[in-house]
Protein backbone atom coordinates (compact mmCIF):
# COMPACT_ATOMS: atom_id res chain seq x y z
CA UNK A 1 4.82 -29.87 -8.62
CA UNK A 2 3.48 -26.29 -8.42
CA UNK A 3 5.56 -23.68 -7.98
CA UNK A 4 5.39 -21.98 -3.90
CA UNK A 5 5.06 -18.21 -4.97
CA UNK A 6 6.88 -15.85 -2.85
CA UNK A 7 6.51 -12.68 -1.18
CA UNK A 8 7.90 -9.65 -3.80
CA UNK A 9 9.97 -7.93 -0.40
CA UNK A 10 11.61 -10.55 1.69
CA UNK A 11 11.48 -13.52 -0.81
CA UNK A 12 10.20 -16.04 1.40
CA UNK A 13 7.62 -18.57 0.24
CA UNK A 14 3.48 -17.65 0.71
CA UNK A 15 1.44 -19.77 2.84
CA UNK A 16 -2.52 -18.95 1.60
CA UNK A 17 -3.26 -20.82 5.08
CA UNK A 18 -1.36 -18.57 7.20
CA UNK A 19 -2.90 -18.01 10.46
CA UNK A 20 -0.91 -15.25 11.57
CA UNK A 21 -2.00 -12.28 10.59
CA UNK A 22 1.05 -11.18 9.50
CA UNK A 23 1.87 -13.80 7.32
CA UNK A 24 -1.11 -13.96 5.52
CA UNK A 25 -1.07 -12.86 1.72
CA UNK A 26 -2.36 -9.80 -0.35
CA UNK A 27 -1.69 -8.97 -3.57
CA UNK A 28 -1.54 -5.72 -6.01
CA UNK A 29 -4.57 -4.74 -7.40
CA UNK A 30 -2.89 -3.65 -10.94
CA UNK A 31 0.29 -6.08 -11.14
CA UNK A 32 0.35 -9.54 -10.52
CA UNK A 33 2.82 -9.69 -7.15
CA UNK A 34 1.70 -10.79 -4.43
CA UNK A 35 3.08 -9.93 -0.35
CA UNK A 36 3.12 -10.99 3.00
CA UNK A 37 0.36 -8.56 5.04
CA UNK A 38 3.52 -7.52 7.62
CA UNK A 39 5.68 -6.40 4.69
CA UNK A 40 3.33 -4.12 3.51
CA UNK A 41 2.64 -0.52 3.94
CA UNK A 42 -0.49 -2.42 5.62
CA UNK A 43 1.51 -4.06 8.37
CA UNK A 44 -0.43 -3.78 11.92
CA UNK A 45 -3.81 -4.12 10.36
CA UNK A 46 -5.75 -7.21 10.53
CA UNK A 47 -6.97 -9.03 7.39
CA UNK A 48 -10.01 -8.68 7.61
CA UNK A 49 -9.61 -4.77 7.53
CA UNK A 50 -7.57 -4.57 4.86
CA UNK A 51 -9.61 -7.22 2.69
CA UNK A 52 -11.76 -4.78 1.14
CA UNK A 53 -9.27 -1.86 0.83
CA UNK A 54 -7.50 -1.68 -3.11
CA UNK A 55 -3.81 -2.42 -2.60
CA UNK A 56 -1.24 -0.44 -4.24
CA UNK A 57 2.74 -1.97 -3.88
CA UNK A 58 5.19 0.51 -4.06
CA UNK A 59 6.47 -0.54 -7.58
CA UNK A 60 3.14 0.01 -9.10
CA UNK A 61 2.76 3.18 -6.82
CA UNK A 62 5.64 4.77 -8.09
CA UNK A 63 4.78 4.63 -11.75
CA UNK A 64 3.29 7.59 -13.25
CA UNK A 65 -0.18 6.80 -15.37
C-alpha cells in the first residue's frame, strides 16, 4: 500500500481529488513538499489561478541562494 503524503504545515493527509478549493494540493517548485492550497501563503485564491504561478514554501523561501 502506497504511502498518503501529507501536507508539510498541518500534517494531515493530501487528497489529489479534493474538490474544495482549499484542500486541493500544490507543491514547491524547488523542494519536493507538497501543501494544502488554504495553508499556503496562496490561501483565498482559486486553483486555477494559482496553477500557473511558481510556488515558493517558506522553507525554501527563506534560504539564501
Amino acid at each position: 500500500m502506497k504511502k498518503k503524503e501529507k501536507c508539510a504545515v498541518c500534517e494531515d493527509e493530501l487528497d489529489s481529488d479534493a474538490e474544495d478549493e482549499g484542500e486541493k494540493n500544490v507543491g514547491c517548485d524547488i523542494c519536493p513538499r507538497w501543501y494544502h492550497l488554504s495553508c499556503t501563503k496562496l490561501a483565498g485564491q482559486t486553483y486555477v489561478a494559482v496553477c500557473d504561478q511558481e510556488f515558493i514554501c517558506n522553507f525554501c523561501g527563506d534560504r539564501e541562494y
